[in-house]
PDB file of N, CA and C in Angstrom:
ATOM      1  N   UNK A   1      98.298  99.584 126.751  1.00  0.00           N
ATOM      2  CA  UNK A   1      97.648  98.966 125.607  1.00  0.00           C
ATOM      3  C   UNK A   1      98.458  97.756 125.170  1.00  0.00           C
ATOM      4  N   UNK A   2      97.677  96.293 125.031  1.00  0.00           N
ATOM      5  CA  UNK A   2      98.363  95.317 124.323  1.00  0.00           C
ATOM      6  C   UNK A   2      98.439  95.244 123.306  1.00  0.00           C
ATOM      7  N   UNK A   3      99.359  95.030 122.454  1.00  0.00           N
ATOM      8  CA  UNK A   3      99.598  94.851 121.223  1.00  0.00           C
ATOM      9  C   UNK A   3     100.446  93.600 120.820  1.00  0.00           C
ATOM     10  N   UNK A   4      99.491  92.420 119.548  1.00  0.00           N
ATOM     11  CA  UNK A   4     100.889  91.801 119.158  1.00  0.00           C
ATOM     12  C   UNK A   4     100.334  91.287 117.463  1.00  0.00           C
ATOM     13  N   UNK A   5     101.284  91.190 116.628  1.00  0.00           N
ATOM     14  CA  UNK A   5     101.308  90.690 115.591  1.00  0.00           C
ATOM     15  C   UNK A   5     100.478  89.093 115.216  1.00  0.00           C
ATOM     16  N   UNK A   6      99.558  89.791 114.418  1.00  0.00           N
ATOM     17  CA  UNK A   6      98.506  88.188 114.437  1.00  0.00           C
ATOM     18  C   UNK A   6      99.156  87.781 113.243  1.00  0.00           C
ATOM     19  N   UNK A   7      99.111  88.579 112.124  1.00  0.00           N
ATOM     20  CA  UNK A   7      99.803  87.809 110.926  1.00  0.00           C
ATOM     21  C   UNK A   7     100.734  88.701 110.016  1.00  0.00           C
ATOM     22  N   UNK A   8     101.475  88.142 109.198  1.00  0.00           N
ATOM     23  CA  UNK A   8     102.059  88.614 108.170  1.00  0.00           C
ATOM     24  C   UNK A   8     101.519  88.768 106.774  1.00  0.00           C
ATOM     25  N   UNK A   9     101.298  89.065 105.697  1.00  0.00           N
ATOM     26  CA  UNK A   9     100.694  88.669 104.557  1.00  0.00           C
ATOM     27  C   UNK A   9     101.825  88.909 103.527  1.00  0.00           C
ATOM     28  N   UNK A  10     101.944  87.997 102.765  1.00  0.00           N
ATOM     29  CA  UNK A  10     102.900  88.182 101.600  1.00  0.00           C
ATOM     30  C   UNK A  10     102.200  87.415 100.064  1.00  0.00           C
ATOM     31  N   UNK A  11     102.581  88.024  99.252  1.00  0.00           N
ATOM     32  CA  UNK A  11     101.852  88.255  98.152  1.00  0.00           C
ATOM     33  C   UNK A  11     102.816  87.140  97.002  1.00  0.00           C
ATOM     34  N   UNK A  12     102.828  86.191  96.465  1.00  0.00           N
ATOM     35  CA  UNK A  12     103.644  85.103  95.978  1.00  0.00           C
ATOM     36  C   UNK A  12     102.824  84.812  94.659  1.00  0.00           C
ATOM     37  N   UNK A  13     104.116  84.366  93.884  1.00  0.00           N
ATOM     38  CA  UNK A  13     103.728  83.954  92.306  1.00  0.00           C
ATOM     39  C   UNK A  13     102.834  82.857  92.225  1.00  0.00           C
ATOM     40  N   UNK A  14     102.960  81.987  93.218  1.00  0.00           N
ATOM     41  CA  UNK A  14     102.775  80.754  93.338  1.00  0.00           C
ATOM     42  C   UNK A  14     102.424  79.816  94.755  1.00  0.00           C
ATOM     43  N   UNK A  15     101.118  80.092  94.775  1.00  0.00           N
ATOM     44  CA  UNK A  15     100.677  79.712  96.302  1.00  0.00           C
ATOM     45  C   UNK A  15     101.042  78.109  96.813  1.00  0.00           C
ATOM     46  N   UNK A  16     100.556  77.271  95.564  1.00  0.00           N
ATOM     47  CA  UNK A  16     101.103  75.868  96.012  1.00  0.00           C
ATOM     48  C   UNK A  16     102.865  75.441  96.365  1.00  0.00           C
ATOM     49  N   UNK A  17     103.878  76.645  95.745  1.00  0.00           N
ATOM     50  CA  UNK A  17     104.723  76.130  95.621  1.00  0.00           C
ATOM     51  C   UNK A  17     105.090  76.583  97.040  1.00  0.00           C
ATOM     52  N   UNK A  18     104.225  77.903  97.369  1.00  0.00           N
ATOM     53  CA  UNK A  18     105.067  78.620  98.518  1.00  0.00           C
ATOM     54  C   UNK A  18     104.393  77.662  99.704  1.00  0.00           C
ATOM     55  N   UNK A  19     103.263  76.895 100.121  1.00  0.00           N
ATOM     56  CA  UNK A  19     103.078  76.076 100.947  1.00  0.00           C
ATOM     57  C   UNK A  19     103.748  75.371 101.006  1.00  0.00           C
ATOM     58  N   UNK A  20     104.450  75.061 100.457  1.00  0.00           N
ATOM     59  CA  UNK A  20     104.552  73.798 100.093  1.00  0.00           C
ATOM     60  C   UNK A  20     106.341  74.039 100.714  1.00  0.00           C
ATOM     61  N   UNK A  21     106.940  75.111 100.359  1.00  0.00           N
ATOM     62  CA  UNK A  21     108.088  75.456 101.129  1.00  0.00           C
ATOM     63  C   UNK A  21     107.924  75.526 102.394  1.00  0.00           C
ATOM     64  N   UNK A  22     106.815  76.479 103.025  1.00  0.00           N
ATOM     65  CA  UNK A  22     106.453  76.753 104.067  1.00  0.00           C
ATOM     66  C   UNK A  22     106.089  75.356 105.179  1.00  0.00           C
ATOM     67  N   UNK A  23     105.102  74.526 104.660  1.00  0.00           N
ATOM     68  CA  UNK A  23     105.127  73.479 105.364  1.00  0.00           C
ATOM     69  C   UNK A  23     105.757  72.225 105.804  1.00  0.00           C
ATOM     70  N   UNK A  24     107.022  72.557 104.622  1.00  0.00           N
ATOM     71  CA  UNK A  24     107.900  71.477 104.726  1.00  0.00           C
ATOM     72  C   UNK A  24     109.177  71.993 105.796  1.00  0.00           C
ATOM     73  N   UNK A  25     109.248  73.537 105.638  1.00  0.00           N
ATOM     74  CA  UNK A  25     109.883  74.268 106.798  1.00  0.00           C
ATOM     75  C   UNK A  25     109.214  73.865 108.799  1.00  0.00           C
ATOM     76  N   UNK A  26     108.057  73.421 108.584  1.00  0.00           N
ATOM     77  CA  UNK A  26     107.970  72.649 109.811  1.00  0.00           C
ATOM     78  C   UNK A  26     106.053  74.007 110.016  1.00  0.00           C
ATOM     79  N   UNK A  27     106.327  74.859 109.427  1.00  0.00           N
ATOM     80  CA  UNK A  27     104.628  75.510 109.283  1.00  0.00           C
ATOM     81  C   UNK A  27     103.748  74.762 109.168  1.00  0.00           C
ATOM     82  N   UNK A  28     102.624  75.057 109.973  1.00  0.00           N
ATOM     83  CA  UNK A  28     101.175  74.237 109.384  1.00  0.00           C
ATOM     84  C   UNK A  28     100.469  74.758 108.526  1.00  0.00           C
ATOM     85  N   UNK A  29      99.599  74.485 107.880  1.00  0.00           N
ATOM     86  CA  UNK A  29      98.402  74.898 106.385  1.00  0.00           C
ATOM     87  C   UNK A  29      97.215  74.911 107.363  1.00  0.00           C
ATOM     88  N   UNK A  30      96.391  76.305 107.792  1.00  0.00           N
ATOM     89  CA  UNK A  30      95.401  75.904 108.918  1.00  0.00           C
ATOM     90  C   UNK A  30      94.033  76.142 107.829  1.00  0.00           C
ATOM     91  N   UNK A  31      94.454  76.691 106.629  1.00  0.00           N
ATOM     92  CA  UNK A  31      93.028  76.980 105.692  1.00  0.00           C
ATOM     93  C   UNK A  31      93.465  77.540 104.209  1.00  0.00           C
ATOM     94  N   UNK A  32      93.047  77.439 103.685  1.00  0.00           N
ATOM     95  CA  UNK A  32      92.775  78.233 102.307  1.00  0.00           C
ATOM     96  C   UNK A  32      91.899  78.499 101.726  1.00  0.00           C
ATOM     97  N   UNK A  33      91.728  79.169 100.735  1.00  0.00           N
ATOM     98  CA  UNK A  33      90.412  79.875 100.381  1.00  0.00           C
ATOM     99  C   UNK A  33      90.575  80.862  98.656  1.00  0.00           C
ATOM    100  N   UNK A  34      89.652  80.954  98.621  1.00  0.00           N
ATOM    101  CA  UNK A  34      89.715  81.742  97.237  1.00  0.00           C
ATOM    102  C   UNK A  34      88.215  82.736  97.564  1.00  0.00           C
ATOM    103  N   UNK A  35      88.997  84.050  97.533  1.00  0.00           N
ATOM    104  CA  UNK A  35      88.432  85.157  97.856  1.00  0.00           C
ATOM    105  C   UNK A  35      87.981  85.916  96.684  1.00  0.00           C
ATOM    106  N   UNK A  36      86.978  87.010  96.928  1.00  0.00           N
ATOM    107  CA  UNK A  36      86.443  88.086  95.801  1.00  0.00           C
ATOM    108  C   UNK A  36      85.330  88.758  96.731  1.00  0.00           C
ATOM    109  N   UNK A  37      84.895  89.968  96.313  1.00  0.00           N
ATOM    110  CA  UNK A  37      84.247  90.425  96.457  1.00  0.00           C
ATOM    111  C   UNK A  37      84.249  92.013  97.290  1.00  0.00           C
ATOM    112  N   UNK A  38      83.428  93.019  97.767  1.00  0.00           N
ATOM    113  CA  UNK A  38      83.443  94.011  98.291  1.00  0.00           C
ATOM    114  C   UNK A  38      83.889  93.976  99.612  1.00  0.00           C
ATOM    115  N   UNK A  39      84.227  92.547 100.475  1.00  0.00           N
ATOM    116  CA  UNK A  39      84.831  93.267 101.611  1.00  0.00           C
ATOM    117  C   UNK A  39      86.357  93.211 100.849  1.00  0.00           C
ATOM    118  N   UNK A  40      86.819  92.117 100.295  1.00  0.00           N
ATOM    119  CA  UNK A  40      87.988  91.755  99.675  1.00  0.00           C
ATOM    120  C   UNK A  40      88.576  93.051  99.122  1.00  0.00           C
ATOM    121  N   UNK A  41      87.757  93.599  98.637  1.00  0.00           N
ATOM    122  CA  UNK A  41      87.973  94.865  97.953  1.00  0.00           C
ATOM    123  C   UNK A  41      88.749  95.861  98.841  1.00  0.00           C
ATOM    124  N   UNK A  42      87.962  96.372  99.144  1.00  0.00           N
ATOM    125  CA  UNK A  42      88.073  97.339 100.789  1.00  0.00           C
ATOM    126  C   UNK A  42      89.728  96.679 101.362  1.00  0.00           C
ATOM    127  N   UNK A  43      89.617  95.640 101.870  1.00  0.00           N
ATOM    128  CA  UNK A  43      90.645  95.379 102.682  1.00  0.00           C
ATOM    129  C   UNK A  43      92.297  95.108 101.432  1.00  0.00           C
ATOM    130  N   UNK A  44      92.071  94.411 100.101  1.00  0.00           N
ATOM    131  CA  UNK A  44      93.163  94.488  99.618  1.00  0.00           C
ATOM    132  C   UNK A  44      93.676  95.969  99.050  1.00  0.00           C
ATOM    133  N   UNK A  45      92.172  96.648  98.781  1.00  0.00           N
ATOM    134  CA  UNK A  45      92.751  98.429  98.142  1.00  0.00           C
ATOM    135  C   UNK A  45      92.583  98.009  96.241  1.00  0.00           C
ATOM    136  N   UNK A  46      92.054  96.965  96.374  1.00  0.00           N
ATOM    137  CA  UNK A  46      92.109  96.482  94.789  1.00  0.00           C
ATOM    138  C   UNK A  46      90.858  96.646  94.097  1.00  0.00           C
ATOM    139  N   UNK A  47      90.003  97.037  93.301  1.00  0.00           N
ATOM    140  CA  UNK A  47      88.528  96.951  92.772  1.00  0.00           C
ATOM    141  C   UNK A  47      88.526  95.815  92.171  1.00  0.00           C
ATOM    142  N   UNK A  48      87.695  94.697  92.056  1.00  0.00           N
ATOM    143  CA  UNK A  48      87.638  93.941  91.560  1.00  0.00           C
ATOM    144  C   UNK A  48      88.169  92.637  91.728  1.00  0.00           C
ATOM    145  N   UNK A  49      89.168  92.370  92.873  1.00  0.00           N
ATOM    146  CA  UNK A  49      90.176  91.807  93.613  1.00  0.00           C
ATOM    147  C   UNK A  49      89.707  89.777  93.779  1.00  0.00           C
ATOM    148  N   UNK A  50      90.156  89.370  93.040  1.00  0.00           N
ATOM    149  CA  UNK A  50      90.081  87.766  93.350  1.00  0.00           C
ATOM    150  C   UNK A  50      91.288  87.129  93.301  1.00  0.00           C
ATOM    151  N   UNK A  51      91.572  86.212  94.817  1.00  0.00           N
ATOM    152  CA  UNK A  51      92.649  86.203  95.448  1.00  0.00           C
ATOM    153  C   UNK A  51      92.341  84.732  95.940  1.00  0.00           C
ATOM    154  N   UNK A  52      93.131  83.845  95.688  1.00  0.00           N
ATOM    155  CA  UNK A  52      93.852  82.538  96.614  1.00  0.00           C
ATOM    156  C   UNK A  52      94.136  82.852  97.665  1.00  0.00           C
ATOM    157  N   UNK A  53      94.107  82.948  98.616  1.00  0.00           N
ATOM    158  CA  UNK A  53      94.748  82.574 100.077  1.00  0.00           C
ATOM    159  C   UNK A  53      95.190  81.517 100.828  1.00  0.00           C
ATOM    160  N   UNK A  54      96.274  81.261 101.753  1.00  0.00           N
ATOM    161  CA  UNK A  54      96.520  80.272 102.650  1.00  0.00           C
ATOM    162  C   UNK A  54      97.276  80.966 103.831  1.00  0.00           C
ATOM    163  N   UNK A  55      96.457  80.262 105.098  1.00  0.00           N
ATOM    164  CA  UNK A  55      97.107  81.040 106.158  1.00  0.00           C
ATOM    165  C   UNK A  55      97.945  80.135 106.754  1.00  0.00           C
ATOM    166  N   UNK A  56      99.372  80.015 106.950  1.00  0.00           N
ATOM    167  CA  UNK A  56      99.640  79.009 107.794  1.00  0.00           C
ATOM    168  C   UNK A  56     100.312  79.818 109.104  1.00  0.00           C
ATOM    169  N   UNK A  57     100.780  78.738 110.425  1.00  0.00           N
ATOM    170  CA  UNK A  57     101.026  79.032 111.588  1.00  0.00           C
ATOM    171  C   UNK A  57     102.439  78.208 112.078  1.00  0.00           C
ATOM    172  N   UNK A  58     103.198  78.930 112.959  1.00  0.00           N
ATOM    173  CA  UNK A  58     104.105  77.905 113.323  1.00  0.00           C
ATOM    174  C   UNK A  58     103.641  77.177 114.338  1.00  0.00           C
ATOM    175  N   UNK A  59     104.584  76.028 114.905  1.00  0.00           N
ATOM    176  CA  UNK A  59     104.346  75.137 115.467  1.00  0.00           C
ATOM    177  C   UNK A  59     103.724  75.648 116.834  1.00  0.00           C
ATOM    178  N   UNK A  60     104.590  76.211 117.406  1.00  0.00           N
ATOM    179  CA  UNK A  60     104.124  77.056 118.352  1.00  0.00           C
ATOM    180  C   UNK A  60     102.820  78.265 118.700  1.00  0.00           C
ATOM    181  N   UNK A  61     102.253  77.926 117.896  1.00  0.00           N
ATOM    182  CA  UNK A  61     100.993  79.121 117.495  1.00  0.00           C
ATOM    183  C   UNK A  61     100.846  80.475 117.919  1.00  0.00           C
ATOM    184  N   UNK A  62     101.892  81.324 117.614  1.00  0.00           N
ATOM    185  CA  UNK A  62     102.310  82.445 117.769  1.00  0.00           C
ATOM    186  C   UNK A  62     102.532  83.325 116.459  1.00  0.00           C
ATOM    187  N   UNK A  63     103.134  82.471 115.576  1.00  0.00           N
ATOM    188  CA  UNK A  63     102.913  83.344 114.293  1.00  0.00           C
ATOM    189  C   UNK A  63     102.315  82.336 113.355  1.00  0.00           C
ATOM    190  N   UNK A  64     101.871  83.771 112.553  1.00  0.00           N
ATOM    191  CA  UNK A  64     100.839  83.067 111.292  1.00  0.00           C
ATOM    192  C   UNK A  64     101.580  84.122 110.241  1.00  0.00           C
ATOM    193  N   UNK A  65     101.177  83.260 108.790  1.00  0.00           N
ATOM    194  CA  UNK A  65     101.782  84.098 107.579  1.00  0.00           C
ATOM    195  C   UNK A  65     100.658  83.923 106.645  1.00  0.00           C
ATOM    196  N   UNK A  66      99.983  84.681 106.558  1.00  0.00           N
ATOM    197  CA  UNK A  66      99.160  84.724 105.357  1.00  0.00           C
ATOM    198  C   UNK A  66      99.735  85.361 103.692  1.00  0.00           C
ATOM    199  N   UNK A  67      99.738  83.755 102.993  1.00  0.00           N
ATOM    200  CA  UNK A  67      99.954  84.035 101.415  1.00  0.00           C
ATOM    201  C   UNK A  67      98.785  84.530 100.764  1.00  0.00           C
ATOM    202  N   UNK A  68      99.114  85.031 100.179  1.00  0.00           N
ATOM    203  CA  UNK A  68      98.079  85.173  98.911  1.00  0.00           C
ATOM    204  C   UNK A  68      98.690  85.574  97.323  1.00  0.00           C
ATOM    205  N   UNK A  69      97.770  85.092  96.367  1.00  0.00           N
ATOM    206  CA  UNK A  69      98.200  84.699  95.240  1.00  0.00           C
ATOM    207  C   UNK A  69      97.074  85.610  94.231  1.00  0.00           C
ATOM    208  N   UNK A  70      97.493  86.629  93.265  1.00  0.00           N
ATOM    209  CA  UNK A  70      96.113  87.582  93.132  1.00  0.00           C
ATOM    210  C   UNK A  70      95.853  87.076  91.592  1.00  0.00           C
ATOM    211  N   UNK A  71      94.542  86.456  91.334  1.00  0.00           N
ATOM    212  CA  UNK A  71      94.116  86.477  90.275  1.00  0.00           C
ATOM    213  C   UNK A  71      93.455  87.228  89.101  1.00  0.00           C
ATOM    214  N   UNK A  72      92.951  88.307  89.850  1.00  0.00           N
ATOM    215  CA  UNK A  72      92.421  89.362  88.851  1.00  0.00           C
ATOM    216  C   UNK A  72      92.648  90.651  90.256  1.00  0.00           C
ATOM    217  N   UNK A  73      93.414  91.417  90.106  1.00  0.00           N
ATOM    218  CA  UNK A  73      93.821  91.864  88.685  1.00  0.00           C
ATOM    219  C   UNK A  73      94.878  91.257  88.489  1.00  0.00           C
ATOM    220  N   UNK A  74      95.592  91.379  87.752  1.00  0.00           N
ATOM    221  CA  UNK A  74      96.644  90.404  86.527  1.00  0.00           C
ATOM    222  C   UNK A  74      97.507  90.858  88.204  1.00  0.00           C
ATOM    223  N   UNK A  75      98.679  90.005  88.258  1.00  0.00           N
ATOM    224  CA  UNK A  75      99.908  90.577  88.876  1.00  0.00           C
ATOM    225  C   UNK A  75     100.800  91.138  88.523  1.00  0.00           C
ATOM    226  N   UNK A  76     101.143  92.156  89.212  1.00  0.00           N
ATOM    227  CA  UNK A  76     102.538  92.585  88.508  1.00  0.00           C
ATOM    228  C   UNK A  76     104.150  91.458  89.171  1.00  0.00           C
ATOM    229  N   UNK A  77     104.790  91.088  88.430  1.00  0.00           N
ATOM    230  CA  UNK A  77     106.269  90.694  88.617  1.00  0.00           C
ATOM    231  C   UNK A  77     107.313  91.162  88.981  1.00  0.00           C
ATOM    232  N   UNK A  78     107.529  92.374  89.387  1.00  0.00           N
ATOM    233  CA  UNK A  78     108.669  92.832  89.867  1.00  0.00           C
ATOM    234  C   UNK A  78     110.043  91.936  90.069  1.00  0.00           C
ATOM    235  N   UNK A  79     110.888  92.461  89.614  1.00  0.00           N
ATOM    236  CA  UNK A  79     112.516  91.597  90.324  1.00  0.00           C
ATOM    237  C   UNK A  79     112.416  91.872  91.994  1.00  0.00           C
ATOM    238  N   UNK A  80     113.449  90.990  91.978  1.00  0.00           N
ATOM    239  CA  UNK A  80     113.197  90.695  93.641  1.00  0.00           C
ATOM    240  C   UNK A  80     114.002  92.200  94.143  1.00  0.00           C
ATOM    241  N   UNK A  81     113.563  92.436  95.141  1.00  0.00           N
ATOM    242  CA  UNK A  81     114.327  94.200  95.578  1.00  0.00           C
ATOM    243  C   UNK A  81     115.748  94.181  96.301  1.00  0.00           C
ATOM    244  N   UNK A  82     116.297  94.957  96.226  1.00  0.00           N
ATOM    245  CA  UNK A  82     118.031  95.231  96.112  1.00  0.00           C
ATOM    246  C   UNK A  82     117.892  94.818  98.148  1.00  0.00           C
ATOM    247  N   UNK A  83     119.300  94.891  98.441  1.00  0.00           N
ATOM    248  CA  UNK A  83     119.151  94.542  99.701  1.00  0.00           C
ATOM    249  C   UNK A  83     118.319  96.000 100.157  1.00  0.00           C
ATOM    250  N   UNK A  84     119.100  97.311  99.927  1.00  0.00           N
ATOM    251  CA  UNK A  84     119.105  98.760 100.640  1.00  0.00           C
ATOM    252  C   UNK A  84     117.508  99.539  99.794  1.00  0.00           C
ATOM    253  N   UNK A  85     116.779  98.482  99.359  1.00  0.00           N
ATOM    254  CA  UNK A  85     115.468  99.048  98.404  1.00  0.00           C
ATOM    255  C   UNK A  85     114.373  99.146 100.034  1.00  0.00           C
ATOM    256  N   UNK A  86     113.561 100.323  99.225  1.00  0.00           N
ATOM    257  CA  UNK A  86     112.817  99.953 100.880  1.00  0.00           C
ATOM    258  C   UNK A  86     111.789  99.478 100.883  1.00  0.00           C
ATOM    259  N   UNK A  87     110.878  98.527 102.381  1.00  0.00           N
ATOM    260  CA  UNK A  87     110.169  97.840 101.701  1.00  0.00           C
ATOM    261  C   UNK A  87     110.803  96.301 102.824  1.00  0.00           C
ATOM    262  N   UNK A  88     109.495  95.621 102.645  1.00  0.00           N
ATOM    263  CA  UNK A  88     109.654  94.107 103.504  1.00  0.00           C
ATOM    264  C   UNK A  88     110.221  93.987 102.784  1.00  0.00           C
ATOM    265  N   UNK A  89     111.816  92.714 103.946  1.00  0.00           N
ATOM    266  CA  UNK A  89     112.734  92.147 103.249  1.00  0.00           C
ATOM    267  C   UNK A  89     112.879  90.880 103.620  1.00  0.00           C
ATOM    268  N   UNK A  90     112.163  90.019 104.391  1.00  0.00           N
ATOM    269  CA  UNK A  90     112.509  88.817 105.258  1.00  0.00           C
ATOM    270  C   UNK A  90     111.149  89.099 106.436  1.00  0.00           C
ATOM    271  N   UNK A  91     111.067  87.200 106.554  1.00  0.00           N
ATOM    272  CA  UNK A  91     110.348  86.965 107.684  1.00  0.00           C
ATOM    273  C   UNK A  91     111.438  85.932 108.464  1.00  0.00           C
ATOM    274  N   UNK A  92     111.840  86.282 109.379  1.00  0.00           N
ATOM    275  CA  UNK A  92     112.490  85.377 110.105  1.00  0.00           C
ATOM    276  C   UNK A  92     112.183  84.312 111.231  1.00  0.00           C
ATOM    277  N   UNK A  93     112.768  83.197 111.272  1.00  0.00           N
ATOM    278  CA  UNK A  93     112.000  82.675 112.394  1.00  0.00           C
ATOM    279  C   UNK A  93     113.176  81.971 113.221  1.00  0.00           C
ATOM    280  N   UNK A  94     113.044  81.204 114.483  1.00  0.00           N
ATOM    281  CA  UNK A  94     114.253  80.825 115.259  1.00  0.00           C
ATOM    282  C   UNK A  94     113.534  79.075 114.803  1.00  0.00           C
ATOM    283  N   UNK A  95     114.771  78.258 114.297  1.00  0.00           N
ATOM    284  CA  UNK A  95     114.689  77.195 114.579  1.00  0.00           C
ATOM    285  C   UNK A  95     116.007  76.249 115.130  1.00  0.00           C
ATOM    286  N   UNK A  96     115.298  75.237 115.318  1.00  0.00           N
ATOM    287  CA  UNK A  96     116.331  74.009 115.934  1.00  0.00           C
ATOM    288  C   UNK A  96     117.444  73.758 115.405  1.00  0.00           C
ATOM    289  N   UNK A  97     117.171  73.312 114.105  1.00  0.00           N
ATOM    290  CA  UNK A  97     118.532  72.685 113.381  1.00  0.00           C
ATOM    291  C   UNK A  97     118.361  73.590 112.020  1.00  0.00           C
ATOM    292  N   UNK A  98     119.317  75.110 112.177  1.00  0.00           N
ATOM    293  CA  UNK A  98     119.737  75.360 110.952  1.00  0.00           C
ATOM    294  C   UNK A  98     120.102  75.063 109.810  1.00  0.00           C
ATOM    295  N   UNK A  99     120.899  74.150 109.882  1.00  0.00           N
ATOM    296  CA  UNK A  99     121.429  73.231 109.016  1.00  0.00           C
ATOM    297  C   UNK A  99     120.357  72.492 107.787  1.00  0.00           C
ATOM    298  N   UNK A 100     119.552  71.845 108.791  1.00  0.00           N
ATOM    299  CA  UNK A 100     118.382  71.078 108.194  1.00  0.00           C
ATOM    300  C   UNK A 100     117.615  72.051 107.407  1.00  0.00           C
ATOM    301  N   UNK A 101     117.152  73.017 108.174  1.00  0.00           N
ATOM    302  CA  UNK A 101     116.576  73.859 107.293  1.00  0.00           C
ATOM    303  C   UNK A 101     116.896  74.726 106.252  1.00  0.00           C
ATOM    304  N   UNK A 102     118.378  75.085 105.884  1.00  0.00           N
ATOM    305  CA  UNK A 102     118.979  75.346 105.095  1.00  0.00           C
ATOM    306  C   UNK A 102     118.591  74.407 103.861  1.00  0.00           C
ATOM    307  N   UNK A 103     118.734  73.529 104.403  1.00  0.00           N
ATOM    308  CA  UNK A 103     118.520  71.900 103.238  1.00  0.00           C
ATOM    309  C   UNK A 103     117.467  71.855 102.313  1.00  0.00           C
ATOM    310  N   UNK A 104     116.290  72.293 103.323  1.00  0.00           N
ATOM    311  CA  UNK A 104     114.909  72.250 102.938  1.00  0.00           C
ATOM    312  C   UNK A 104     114.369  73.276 102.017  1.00  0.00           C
ATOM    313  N   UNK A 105     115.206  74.288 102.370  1.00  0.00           N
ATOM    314  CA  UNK A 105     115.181  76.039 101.411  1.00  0.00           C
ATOM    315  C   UNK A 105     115.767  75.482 100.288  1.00  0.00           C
ATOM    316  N   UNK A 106     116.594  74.857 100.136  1.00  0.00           N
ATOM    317  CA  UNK A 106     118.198  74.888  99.328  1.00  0.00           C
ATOM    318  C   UNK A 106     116.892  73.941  98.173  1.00  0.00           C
ATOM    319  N   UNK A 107     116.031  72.862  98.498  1.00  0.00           N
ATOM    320  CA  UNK A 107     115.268  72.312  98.160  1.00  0.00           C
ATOM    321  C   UNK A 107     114.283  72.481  97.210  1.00  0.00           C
ATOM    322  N   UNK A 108     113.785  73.977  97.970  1.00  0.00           N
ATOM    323  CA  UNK A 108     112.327  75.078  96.872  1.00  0.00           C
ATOM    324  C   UNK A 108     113.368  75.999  96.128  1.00  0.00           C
ATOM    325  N   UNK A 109     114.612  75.990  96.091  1.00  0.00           N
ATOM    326  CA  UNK A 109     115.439  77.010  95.374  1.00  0.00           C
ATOM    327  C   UNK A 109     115.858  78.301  96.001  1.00  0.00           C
ATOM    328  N   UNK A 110     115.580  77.805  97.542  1.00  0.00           N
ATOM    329  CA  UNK A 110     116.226  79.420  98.099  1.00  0.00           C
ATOM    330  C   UNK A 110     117.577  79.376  98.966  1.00  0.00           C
ATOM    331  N   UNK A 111     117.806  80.398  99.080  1.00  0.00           N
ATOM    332  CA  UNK A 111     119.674  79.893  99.038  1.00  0.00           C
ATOM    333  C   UNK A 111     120.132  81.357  99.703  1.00  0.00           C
ATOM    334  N   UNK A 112     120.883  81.204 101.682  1.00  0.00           N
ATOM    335  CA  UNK A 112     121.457  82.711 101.483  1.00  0.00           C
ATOM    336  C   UNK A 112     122.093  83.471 100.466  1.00  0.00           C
ATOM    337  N   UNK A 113     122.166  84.715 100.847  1.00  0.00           N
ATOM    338  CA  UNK A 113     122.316  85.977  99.649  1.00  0.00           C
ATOM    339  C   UNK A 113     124.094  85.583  99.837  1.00  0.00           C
ATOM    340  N   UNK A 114     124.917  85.740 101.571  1.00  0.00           N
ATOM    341  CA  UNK A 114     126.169  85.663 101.393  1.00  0.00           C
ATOM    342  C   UNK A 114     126.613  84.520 102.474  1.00  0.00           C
ATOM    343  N   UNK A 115     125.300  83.774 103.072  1.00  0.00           N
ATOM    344  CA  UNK A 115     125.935  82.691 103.759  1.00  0.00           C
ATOM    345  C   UNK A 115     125.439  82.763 105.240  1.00  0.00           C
ATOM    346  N   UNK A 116     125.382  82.326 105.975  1.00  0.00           N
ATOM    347  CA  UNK A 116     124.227  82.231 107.664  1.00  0.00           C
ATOM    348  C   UNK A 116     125.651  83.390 108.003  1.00  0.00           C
ATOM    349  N   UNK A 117     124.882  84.284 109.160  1.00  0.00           N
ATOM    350  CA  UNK A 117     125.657  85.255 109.966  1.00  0.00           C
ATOM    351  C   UNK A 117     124.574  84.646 111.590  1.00  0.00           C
ATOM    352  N   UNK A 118     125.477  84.703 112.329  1.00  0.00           N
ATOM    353  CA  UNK A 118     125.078  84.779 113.707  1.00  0.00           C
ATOM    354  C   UNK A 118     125.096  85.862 114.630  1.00  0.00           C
ATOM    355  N   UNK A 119     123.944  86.265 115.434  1.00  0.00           N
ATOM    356  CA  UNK A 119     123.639  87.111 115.874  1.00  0.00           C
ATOM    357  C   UNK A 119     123.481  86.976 117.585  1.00  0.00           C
ATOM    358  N   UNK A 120     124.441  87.688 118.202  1.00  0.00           N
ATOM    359  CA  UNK A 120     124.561  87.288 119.802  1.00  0.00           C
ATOM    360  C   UNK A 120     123.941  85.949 120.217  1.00  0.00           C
ATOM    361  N   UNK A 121     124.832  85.175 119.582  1.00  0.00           N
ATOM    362  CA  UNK A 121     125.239  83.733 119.985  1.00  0.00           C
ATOM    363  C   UNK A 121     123.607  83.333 119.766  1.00  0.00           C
ATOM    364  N   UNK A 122     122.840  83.877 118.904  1.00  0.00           N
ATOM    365  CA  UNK A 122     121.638  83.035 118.383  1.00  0.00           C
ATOM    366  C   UNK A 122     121.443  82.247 117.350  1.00  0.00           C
TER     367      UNK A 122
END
């Protein structure tokens, strides 16, 4: 049986700001949309569910990350979760110039937790 990961979905305060990280990280914006209704329903687990979306893709068209931004029902805010909390913690991706992209994070306000670690010479 084949199996592979079509997308990710992550759920953000702020859809323009998170494109807007995302595409400047070197991601494309392939659509957006503003959702509602009974399939919406069904698939988020939400009754009543009206939702922003944007799907973007990397360069390479292998991964996609679908945001979404929930308008009704209200969102909840949570603090961001402890490292050892369980639960998605990171989407990672391999790029060219670390450095640069550090820059570009450092940019939308995101910033390693204790600093880049390297992983068998990757």
């Amino acid at each position: 049986m084949s199996i592979r990961i079509d997308n990710v979905g992550i759920a953000v305060r702020d859809l323009e700001a998170t494109i807007a990280f995302f595409t400047d990280l070197g991601l494309e914006l392939l659509g957006r949309d503003t959702v509602s209704g009974d399939w919406v329903d069904e698939v988020v687990g939400l009754d009543g569910s009206h939702t922003k979306v944007a799907m973007l893709q990397t360069p390479d068209g292998h991964g996609r990350i679908e945001l979404f931004e929930h308008i009704h029902p209200e969102p909840i805010h949570p603090e961001p979760a402890l490292p050892h909390a369980i639960g998605m913690h990171r989407v990672a991706f391999s790029v060219e110039d670390i450095d640069r992209s550090l820059e570009i994070a450092a940019q939308h306000g995101c910033h390693p937790l204790r600093g880049v670690a390297t992983y068998e010479d990757r």
